[in-house]
Structures are given as structure tokens and as C-alpha cells.
C-alpha atoms as a PDB file:
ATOM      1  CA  UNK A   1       0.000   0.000   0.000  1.00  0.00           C
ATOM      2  CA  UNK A   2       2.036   3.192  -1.146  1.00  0.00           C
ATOM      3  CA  UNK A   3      -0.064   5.795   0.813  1.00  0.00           C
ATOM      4  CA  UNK A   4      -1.649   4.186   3.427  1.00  0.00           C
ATOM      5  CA  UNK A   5      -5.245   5.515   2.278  1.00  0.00           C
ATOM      6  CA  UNK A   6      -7.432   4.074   1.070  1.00  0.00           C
ATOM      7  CA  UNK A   7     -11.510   4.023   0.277  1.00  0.00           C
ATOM      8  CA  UNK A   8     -14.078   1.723   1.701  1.00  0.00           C
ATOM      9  CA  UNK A   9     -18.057   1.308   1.035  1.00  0.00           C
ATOM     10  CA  UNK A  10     -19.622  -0.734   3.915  1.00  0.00           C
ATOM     11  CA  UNK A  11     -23.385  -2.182   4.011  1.00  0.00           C
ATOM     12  CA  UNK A  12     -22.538  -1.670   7.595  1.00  0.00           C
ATOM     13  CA  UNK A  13     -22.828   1.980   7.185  1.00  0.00           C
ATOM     14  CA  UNK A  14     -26.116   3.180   4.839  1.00  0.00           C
ATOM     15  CA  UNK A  15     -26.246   6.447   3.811  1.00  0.00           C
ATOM     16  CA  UNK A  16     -29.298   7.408   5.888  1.00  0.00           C
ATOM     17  CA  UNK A  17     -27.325   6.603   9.031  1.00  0.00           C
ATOM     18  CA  UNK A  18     -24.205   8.415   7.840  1.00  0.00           C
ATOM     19  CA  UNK A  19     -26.411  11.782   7.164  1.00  0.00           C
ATOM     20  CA  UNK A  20     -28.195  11.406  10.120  1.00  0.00           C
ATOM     21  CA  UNK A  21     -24.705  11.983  12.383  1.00  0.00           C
ATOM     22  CA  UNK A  22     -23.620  14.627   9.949  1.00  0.00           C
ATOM     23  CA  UNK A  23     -27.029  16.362  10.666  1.00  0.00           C
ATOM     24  CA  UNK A  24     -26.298  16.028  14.104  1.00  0.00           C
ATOM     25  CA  UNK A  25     -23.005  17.325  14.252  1.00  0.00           C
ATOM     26  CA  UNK A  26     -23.685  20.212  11.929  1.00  0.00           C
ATOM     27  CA  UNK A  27     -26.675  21.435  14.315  1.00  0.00           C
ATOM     28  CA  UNK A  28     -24.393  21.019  17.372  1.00  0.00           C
ATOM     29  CA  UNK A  29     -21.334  23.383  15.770  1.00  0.00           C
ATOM     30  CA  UNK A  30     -24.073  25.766  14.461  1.00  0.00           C
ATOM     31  CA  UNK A  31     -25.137  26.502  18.186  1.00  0.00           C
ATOM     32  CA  UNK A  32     -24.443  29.717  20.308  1.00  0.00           C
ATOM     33  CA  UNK A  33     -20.469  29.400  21.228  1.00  0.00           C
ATOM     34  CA  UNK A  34     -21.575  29.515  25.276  1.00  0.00           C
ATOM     35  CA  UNK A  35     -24.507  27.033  24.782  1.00  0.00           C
ATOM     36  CA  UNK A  36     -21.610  24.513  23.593  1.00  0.00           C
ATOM     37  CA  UNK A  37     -19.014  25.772  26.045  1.00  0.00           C
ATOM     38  CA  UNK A  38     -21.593  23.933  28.464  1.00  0.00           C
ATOM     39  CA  UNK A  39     -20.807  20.471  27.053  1.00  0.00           C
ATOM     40  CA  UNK A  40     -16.715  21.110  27.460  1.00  0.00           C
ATOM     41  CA  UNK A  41     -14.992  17.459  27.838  1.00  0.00           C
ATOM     42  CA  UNK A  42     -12.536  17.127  31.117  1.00  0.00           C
ATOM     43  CA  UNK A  43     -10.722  14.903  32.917  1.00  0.00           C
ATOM     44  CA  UNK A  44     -13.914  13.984  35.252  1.00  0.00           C
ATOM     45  CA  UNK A  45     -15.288  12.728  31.679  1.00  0.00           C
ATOM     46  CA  UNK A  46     -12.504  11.180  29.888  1.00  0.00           C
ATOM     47  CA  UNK A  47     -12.548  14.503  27.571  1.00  0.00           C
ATOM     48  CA  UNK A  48     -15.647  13.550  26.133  1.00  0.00           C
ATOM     49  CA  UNK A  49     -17.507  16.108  25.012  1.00  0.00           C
ATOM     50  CA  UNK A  50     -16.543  19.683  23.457  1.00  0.00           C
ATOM     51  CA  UNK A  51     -13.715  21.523  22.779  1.00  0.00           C
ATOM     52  CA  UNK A  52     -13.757  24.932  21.127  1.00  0.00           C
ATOM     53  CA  UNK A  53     -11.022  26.549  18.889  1.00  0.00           C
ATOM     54  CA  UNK A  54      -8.235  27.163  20.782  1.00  0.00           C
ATOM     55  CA  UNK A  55      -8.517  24.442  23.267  1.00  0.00           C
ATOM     56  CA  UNK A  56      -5.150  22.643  23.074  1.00  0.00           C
ATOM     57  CA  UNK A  57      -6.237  20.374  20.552  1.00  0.00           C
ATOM     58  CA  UNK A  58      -3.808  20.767  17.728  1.00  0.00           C
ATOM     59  CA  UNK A  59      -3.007  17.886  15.354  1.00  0.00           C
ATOM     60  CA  UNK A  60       0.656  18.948  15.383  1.00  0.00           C
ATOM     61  CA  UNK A  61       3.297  19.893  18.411  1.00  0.00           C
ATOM     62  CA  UNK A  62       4.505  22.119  15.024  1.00  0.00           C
ATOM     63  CA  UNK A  63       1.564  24.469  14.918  1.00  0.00           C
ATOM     64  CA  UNK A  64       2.319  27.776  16.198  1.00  0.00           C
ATOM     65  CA  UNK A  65      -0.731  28.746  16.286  1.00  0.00           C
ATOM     66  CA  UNK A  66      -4.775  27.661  17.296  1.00  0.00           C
ATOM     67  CA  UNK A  67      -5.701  25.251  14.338  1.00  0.00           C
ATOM     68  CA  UNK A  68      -8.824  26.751  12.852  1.00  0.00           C
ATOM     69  CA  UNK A  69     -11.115  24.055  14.112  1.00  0.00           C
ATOM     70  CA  UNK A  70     -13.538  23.036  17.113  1.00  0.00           C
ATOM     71  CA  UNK A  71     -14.456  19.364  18.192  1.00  0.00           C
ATOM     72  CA  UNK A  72     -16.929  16.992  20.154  1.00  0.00           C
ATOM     73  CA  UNK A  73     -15.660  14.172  20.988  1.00  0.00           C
ATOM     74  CA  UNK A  74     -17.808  11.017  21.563  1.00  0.00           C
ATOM     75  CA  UNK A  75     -16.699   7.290  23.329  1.00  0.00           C
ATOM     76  CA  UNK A  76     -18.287   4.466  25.118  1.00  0.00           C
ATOM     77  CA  UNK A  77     -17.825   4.936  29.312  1.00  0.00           C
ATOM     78  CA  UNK A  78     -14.584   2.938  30.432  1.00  0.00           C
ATOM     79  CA  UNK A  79     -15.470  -0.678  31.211  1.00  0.00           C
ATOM     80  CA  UNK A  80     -13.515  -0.690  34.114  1.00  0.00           C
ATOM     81  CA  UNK A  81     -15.345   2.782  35.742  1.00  0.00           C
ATOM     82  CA  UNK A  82     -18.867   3.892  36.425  1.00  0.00           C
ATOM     83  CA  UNK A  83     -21.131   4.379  34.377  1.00  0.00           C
ATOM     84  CA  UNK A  84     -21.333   7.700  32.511  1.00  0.00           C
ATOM     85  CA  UNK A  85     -24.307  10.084  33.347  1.00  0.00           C
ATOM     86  CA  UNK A  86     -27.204  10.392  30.822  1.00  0.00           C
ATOM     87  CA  UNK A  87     -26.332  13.065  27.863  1.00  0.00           C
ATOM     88  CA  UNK A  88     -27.782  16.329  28.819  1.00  0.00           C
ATOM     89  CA  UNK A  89     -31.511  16.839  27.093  1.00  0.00           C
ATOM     90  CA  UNK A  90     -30.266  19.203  24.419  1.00  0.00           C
ATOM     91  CA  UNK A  91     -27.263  16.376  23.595  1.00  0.00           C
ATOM     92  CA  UNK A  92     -29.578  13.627  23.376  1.00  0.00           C
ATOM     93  CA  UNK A  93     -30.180  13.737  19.637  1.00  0.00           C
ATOM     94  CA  UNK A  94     -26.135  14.130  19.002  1.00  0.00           C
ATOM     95  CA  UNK A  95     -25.618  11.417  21.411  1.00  0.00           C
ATOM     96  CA  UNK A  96     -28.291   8.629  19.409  1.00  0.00           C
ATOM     97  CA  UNK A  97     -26.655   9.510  16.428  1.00  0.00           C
ATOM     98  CA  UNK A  98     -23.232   9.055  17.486  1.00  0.00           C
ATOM     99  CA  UNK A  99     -24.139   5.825  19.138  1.00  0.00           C
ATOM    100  CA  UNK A 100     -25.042   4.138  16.394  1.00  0.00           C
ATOM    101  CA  UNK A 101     -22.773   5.490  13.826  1.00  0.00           C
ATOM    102  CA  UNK A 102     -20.300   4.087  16.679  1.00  0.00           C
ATOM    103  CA  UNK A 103     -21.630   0.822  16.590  1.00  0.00           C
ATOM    104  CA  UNK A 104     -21.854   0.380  12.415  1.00  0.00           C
ATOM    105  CA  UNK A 105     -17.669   1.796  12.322  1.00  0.00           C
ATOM    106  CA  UNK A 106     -16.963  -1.274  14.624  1.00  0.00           C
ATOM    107  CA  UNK A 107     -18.726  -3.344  12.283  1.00  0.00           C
ATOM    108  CA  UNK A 108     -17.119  -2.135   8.551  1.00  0.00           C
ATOM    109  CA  UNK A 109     -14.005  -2.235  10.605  1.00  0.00           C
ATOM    110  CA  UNK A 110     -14.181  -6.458  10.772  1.00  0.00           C
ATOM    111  CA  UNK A 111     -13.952  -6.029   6.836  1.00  0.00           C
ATOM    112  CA  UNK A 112     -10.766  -4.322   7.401  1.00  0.00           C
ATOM    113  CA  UNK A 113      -9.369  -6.807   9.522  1.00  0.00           C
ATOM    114  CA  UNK A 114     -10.187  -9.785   7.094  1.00  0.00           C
ATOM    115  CA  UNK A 115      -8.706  -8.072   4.822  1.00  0.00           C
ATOM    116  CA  UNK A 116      -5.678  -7.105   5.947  1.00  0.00           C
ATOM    117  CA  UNK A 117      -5.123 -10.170   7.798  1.00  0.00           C
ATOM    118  CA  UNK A 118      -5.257 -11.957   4.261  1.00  0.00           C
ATOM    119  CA  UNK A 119      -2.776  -9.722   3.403  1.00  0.00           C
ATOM    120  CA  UNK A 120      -0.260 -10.365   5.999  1.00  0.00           C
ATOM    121  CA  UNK A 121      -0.750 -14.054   5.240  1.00  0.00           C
ATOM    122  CA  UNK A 122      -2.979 -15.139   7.775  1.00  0.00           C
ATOM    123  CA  UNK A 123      -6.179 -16.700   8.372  1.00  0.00           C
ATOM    124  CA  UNK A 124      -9.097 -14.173   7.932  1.00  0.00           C
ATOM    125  CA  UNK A 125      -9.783 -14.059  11.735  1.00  0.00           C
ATOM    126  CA  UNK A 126      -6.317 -13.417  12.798  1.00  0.00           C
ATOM    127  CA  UNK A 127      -6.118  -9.865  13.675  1.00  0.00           C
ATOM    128  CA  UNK A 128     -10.013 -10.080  14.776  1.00  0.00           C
ATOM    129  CA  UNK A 129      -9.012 -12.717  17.378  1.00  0.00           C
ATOM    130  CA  UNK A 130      -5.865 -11.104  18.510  1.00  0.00           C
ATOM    131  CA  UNK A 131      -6.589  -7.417  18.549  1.00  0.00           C
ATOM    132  CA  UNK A 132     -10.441  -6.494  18.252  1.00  0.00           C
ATOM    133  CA  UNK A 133     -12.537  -8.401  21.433  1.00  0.00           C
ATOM    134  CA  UNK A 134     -13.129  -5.351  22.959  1.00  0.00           C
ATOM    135  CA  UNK A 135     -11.921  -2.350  21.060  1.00  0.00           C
ATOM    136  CA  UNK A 136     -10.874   1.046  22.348  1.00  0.00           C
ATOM    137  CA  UNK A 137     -12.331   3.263  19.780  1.00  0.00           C
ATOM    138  CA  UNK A 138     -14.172   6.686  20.004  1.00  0.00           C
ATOM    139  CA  UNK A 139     -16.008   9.248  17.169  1.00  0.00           C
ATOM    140  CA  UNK A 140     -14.888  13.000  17.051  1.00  0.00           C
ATOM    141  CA  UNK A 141     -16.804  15.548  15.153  1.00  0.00           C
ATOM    142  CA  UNK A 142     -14.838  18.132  13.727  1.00  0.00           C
ATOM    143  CA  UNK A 143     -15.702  21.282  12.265  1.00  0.00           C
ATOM    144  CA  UNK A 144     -13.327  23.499  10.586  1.00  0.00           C
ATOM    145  CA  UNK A 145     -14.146  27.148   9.744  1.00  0.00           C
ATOM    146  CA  UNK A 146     -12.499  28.648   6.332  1.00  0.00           C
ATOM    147  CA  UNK A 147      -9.137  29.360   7.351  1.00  0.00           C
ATOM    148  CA  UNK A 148      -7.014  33.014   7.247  1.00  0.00           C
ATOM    149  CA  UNK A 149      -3.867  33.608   5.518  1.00  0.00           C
ATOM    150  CA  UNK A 150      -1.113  31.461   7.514  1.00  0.00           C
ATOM    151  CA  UNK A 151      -3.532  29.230   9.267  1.00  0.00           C
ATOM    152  CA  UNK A 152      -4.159  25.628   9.092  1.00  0.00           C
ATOM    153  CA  UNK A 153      -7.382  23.845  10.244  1.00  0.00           C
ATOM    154  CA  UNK A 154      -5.478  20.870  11.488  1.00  0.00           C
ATOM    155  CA  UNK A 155      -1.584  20.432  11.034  1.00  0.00           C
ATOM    156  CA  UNK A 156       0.578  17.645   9.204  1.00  0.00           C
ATOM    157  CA  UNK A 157       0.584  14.548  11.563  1.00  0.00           C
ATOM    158  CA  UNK A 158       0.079  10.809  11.807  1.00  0.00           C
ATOM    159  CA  UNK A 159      -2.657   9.229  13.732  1.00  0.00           C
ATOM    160  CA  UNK A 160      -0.590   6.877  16.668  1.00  0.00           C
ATOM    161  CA  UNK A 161      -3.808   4.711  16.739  1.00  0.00           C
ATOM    162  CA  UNK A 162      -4.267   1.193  14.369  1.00  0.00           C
ATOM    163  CA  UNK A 163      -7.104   2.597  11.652  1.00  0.00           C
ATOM    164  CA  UNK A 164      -9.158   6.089  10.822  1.00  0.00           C
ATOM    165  CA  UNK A 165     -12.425   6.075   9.229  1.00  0.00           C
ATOM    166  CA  UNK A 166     -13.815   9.269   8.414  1.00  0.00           C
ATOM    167  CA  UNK A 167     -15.857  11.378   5.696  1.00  0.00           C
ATOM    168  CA  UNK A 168     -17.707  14.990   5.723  1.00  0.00           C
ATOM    169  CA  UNK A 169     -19.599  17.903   4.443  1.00  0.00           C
ATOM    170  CA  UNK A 170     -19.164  21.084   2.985  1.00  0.00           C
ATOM    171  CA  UNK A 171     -15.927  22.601   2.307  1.00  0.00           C
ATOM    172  CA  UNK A 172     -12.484  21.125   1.550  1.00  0.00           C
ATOM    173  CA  UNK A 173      -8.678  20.518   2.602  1.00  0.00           C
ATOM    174  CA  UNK A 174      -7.988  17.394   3.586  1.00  0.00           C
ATOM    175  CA  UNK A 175      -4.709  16.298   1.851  1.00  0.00           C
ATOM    176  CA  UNK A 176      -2.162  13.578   2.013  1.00  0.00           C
ATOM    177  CA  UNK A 177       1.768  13.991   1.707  1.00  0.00           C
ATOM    178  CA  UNK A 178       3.471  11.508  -0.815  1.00  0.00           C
ATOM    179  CA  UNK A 179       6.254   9.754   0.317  1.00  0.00           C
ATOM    180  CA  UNK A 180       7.982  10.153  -3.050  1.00  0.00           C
ATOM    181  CA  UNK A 181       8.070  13.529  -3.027  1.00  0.00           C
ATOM    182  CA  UNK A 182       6.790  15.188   0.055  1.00  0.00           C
ATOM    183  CA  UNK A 183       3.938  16.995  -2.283  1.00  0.00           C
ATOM    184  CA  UNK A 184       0.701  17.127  -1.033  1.00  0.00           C
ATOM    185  CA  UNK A 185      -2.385  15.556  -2.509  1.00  0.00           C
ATOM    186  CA  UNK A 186      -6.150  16.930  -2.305  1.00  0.00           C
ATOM    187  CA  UNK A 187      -8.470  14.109  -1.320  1.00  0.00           C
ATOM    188  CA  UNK A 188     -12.079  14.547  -1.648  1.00  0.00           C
ATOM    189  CA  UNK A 189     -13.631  13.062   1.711  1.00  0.00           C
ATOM    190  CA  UNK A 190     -17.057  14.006   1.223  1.00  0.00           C
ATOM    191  CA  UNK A 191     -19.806  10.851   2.143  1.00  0.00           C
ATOM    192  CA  UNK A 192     -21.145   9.509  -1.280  1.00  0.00           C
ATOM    193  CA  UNK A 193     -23.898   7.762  -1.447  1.00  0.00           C
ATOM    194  CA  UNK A 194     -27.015   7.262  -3.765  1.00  0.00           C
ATOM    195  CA  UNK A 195     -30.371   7.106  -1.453  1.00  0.00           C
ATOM    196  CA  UNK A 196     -31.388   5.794   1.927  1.00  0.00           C
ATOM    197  CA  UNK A 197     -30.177   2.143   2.000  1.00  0.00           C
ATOM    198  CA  UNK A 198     -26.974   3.148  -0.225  1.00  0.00           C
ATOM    199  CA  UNK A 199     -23.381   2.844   1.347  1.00  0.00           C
ATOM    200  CA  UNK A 200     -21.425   6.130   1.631  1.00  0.00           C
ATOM    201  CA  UNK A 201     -17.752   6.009   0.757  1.00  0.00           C
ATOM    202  CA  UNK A 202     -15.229   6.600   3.967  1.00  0.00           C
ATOM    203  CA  UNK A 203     -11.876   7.943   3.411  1.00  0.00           C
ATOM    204  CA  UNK A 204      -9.301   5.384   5.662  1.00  0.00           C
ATOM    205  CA  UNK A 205      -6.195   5.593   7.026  1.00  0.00           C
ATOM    206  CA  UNK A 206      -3.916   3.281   8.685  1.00  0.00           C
ATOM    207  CA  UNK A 207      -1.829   4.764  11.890  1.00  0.00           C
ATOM    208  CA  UNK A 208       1.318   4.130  13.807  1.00  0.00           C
ATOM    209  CA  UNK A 209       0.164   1.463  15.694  1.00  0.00           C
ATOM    210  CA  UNK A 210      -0.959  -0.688  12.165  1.00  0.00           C
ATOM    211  CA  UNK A 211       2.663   0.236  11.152  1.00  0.00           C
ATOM    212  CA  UNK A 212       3.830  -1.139  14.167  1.00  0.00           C
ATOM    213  CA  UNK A 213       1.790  -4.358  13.619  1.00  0.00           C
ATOM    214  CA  UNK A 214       2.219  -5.017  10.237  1.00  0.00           C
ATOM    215  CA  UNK A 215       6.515  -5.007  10.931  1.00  0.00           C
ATOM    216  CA  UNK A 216       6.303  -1.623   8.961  1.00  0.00           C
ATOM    217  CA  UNK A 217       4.317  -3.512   5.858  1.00  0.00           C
ATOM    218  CA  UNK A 218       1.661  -0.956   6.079  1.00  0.00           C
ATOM    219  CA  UNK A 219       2.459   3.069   5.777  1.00  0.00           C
ATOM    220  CA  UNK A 220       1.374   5.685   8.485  1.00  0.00           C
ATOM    221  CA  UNK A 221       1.303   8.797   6.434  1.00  0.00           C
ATOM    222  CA  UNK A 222       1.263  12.372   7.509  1.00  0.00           C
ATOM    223  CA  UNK A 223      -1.935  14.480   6.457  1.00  0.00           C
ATOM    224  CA  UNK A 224      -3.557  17.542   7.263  1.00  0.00           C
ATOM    225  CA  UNK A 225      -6.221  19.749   6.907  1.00  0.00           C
ATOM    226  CA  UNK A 226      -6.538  23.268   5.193  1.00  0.00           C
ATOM    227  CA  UNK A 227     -10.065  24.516   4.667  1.00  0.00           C
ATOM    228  CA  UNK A 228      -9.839  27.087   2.136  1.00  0.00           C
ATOM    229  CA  UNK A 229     -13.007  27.137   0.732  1.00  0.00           C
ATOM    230  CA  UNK A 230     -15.371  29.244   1.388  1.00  0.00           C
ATOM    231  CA  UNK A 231     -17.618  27.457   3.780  1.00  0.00           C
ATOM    232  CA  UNK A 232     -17.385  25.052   6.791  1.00  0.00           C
ATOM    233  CA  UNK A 233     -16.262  21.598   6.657  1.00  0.00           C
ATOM    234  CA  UNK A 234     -17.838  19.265   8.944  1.00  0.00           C
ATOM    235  CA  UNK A 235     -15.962  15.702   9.868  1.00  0.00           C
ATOM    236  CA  UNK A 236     -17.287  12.580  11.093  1.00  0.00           C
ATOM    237  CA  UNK A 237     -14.143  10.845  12.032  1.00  0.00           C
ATOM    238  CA  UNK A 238     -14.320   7.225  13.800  1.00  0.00           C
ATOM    239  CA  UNK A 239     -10.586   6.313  15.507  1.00  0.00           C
ATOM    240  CA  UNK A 240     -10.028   2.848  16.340  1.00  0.00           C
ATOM    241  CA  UNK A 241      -7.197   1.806  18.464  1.00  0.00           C
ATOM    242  CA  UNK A 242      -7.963  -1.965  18.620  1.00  0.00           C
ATOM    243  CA  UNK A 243      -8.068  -3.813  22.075  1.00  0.00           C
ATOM    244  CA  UNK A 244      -6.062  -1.715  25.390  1.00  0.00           C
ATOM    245  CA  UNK A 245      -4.663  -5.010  26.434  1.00  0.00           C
ATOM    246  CA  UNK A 246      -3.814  -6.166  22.672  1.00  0.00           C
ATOM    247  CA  UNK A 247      -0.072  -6.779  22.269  1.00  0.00           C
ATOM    248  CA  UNK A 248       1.122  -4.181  20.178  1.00  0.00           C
ATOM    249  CA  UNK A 249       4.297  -6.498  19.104  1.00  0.00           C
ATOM    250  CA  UNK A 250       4.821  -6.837  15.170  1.00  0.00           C
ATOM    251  CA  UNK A 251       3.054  -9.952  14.095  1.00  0.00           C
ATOM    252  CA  UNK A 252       6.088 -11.197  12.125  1.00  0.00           C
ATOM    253  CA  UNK A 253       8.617  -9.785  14.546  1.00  0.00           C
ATOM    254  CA  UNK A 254       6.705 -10.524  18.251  1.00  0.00           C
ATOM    255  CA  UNK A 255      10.157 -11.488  19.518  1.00  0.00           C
ATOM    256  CA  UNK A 256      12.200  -8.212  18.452  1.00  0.00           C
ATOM    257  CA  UNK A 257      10.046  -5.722  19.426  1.00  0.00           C
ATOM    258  CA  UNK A 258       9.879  -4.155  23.350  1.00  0.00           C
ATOM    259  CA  UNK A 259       6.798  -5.874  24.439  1.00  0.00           C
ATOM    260  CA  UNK A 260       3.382  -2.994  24.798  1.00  0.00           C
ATOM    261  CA  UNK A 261       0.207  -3.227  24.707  1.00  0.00           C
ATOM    262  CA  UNK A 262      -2.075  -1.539  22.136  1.00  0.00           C
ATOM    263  CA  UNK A 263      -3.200   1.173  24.640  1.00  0.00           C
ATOM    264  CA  UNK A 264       0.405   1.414  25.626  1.00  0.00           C
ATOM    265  CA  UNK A 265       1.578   1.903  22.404  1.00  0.00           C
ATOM    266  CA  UNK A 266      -0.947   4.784  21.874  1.00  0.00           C
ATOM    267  CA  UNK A 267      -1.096   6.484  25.070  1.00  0.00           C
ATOM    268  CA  UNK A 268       2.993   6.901  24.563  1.00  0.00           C
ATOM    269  CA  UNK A 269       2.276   8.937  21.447  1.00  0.00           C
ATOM    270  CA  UNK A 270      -0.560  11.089  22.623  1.00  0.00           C
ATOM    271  CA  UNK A 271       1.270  13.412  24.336  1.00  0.00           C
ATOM    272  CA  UNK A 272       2.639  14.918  20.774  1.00  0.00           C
ATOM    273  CA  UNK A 273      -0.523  14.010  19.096  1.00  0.00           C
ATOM    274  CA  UNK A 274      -3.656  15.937  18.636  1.00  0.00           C
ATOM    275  CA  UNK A 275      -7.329  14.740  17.179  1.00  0.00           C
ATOM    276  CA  UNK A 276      -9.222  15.588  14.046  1.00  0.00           C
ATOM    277  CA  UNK A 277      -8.772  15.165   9.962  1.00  0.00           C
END
């Protein structure tokens, strides 16, 4: 795989479902800024929840300034804590919607799996046995405004997690740097789809911890955002980070590699990290 992107179409995922979330999402971001400054994620919440522009959440240590962008971010309570409280009343439509997109993601990402266990020369199961009993994954909506001279909505960086699912509305700038020649491409990530029971199209990526997996057989590539258009892009992006007590161990190299788990593997990266694409 020479990017390390790639397109799926899941009859996991219809269409209806897909539109539903981005409806969602865009109605959040179109709120009053203070009515969604109530909903702001913390550590008391596992930073679910929102975070506006400005809020620490750059996609690269590099950016020197606030990426142009604000988030929601939306996971499943910890197994191992209490149970979260019920989503406030005026959440309660974002929160349906992100559940289920949530549960269909989990569900096109088994075809991943298969497939890229074939790949690696395994049974189909393989990776679904090993890695995927109980994944760690979460959805973040991301809206990015149309950025001013020198900004960037989100800066160049690699997701540290296994794979990234994601598609959108309105506007533009996602793009992808080739390895060949550090150019960078325009990829359109906008859902496609042609009616209610139709499949929309997801833009993928695999991250540092598929890298890691695959013995370095599969790319993580740096991307970015840059929203130039003239009107706001709006991002349904689904990160999953496999099982937290997955070994994270190459699957042709287990014995050469310093021995982490999954969650490990990822929570070492966060720290120079940040969410959104």
C-alpha cells in the first residue's frame, strides 16, 4: 500500500445513518459558542464532550498557532469505571446519532481486519481474534471554519492509533503527503452515497500502531487539513485503536520488538498528538 489511504463502502454503514450523524453534528457546531461551552470534555469525563477553537487540541506539536477548528468528541464509558451520566436533554439527539454510527464503524471495521489479515498471510480471523474483542475506539466531530492567511485547520501529523475512518460535508482541505516527493495531494472526503439504504464512501487511514503491527508492511502517512473554501467543513471521524490489552508487538517480529500493549503503544504517542482530519 504506497499511501496508506485508502476508500471503503460498507453495508454496515447506509447512507441514511451516515447523514443522520452529519445532521447532528452540523446542528451542534451551528449553536451559540456559550450554549456549547456547556458540554466542554474534562478529565472527570474522559474529555468527552466539546472543545472549542483554541482548546489545546492541535493535530501537530509544530503548529504555532490555534488550528482553525472546534471538536466533540464522543466514546463508550470505560469498562472498568462507572457508568457515565445520561447526555444532557439538548445532547440527546447528538448522542443517538453518534451511538449508532459508533456501533456500524466497529462493524465495517471487521472487513478491514479480514482483509488485511489476508494480506499479511494469515487466516481471515487473525487480527479479529488477537486485537479487536473489545476495542478502544471513540467518534470525534470536527468542524473546521475557512481558514485566514497562515492558518491551518489541522496540522501535518500521523494518527498513533491502528485505523481512521472518516468522511464529511461542505468545504475542503484534507490532503495527504506523498512519500515520493513530500507533495501534497487533495483528497475529496465528502460521504457519497445514492439514497437511503446506499453505502457512503469513507476515506481510511492506517496509523502508527498498524505500522507497528504489520513489521512496517503498512504506511502511516502524515496528512492535514486546510479549509480554504469558502464554507465550513464538517468531519465525522471514527478512531479505532484496537483492544487496550492487545499486544502491540509486530506480528512477524513478536520477539524483536519491546513488548506494549495496544493502549500502551498509543497512550505513549498522545502526548505529541492531537485529534481531528
Amino acid at each position: 500500500m504506497e499511501s496508506g489511504f485508502f476508500r471503503l463502502s460498507s453495508a454496515a454503514v447506509p447512507c441514511s445513518l451516515v447523514e443522520g450523524a452529519l445532521d447532528a453534528a452540523c446542528g451542534f457546531f451551528a449553536r451559540p459558542l456559550e450554549e456549547k461551552l456547556r458540554h466542554c470534555g474534562s478529565a472527570a469525563t474522559g474529555w468527552r464532550g466539546y472543545t472549542p477553537m483554541g482548546g489545546g487540541h492541535n493535530c501537530s506539536p509544530a503548529s504555532r498557532q490555534p488550528e482553525r477548528k472546534e471538536s466533540f468528541y464522543w466514546g463508550e464509558p470505560d469498562t472498568d469505571g462507572d457508568a457515565a451520566a445520561p447526555p444532557a436533554a439538548e445532547l440527546a439527539a447528538l448522542d443517538a446519532a453518534a451511538r449508532v454510527f459508533h456501533a456500524s464503524m466497529l462493524e465495517a471495521t471487521r472487513a478491514v481486519l479480514r482483509g488485511l489479515s489476508l494480506a499479511m498471510g494469515m487466516a481471515p480471523s487473525a487480527l479479529e481474534e488477537r486485537v479487536f474483542t473489545a476495542p478502544s475506539a471513540k467518534v470525534l466531530l470536527v468542524a473546521y471554519d475557512p481558514v485566514e492567511r497562515s492558518e491551518l485547520s489541522c496540522g501535518s501529523h500521523t494518527d498513533c492509533g491502528f485505523l481512521t475512518m472518516l468522511c464529511s460535508r461542505g468545504g475542503r482541505g484534507l490532503q495527504v503527503r506523498r512519500r515520493a516527493d513530500g507533495t501534497w495531494l487533495d483528497v475529496d472526503s465528502a460521504a457519497a452515497g445514492g439514497g437511503a439504504a446506499a453505502s457512503p464512501t469513507f476515506v481510511c487511514n492506517l496509523g502508527d500502531l498498524a505500522a507497528r503491527l504489520s513489521g512496517g508492511r503498512y504506511a502511516s502517512t502524515p496528512h492535514r487539513v486546510l479549509n480554504d473554501s469558502a464554507e465550513r467543513r464538517v468531519a465525522l471521524v471514527f478512531f479505532n485503536n484496537l483492544d487496550g490489552g492487545g499486544a502491540a508487538a509486530a506480528v512477524r517480529e513478536a520477539g524483536s520488538k519491546r513488548r506494549l500493549t495496544c493502549g500502551q503503544y498509543v497512550a505513549e504517542r498522545l502526548p505529541g498528538v492531537g485529534g481531528g482530519v
